[in-house]
Each structure stands twice: as C-alpha cells, then as structure tokens.
Protein backbone atom coordinates (compact mmCIF):
# COMPACT_ATOMS: atom_id res chain seq x y z
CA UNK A 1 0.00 0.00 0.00
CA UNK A 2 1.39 3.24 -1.24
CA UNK A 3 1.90 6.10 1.78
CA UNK A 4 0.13 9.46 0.96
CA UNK A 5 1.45 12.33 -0.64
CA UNK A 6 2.59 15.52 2.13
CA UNK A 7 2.06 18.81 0.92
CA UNK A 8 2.64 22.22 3.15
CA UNK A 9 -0.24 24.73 3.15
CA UNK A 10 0.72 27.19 1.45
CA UNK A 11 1.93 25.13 -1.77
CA UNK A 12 -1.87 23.51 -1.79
CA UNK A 13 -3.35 26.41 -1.69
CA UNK A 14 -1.34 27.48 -4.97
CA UNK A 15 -2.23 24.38 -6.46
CA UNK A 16 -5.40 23.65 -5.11
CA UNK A 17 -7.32 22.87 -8.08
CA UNK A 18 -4.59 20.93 -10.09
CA UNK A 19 -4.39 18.59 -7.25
CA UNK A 20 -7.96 17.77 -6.68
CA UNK A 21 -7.87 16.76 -10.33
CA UNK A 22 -4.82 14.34 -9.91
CA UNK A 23 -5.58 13.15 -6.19
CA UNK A 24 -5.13 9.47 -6.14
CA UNK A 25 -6.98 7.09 -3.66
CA UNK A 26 -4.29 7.52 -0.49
CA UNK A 27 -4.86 11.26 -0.64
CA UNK A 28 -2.93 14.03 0.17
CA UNK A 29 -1.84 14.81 3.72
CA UNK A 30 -1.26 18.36 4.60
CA UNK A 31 0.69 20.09 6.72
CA UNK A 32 1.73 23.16 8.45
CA UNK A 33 5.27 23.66 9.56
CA UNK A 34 6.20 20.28 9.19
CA UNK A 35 2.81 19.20 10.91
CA UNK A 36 -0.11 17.23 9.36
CA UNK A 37 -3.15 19.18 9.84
CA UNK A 38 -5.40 17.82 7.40
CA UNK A 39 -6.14 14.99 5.35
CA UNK A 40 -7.94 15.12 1.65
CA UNK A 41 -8.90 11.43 0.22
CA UNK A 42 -11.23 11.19 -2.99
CA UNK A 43 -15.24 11.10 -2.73
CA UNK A 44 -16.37 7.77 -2.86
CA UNK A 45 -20.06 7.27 -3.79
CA UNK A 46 -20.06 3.48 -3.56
CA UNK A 47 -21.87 3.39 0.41
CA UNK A 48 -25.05 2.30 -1.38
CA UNK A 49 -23.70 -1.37 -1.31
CA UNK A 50 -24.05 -1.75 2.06
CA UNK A 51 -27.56 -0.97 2.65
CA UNK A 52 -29.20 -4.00 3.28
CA UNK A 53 -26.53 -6.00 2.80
CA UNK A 54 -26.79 -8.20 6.35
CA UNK A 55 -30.68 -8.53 5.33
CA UNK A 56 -31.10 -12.11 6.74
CA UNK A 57 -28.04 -13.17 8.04
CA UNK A 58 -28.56 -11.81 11.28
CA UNK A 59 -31.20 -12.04 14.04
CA UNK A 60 -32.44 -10.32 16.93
CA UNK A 61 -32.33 -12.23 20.35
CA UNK A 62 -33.95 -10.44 23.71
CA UNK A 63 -35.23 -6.62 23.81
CA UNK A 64 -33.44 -4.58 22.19
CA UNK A 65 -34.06 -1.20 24.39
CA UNK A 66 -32.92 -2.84 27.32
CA UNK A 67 -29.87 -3.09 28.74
CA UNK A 68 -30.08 -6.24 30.06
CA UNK A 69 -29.72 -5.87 33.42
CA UNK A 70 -32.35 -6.08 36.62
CA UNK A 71 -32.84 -2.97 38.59
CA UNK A 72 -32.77 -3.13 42.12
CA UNK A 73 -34.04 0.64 42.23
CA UNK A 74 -38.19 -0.39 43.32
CA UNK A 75 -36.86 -2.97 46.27
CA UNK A 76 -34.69 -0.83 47.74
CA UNK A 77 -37.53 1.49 47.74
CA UNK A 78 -39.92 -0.04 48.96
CA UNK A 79 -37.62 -1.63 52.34
C-alpha cells in the first residue's frame, strides 16, 4: 500500500485545483510547519452497497431497548 502524498499549506493552496484533479486514492496529507493538519482522500459514492446488505443473516435475540440488566431501584424502595 502506497503512503500518501505531504504537501505544506501554502503550496496547496497554490495548487489547489490541479491537485484535486490528480488526487489518487491515499490522498494528500497536509501540513503546516512540518505538521499534518489535514487529510484530503477522494469522494467515494459506492456506500449504497451496504444498505441491506446483512438482510437475513442476522437475528435479533432479547429486547433490544434494554440493557439487560435487573434494577434493584423499586426494592430498595420499597424496604
């Protein structure tokens, strides 16, 4: 797997546009004084794949809105 591509600030924002068109799938990490600050990877617009994807393959067991434990909070209450 190829590392991304560092770039300081000021040099992206010179060549903003250029790079956007040639940004490759590891993206371009950039930085400020030798720092990464931010991080620009390529649009993907494959997420609809997943929906419904685990449609049958798994199942529900107990109640969902609980959290599974017994509350002690009415006995101690009540004594």
């Amino acid at each position: 797997m190829k590392a991304a591509n560092y770039i300081g600030a000021a040099k992206f924002k010179k060549q903003c546009l250029a790079l956007l068109d040639s940004l490759d799938t590891q993206g371009l990490v950039i930085t400020r004084h030798g720092r990464p600050v931010a991080k620009v990877v390529p649009y993907l617009d494959n997420h609809g794949v997943l929906i419904g994807c685990l449609k049958g393959k798994i199942s529900v067991q107990g109640d969902l809105l609980s959290t599974g434990l017994s509350s002690n909070l009415r006995q101690s209450r009540a004594g």
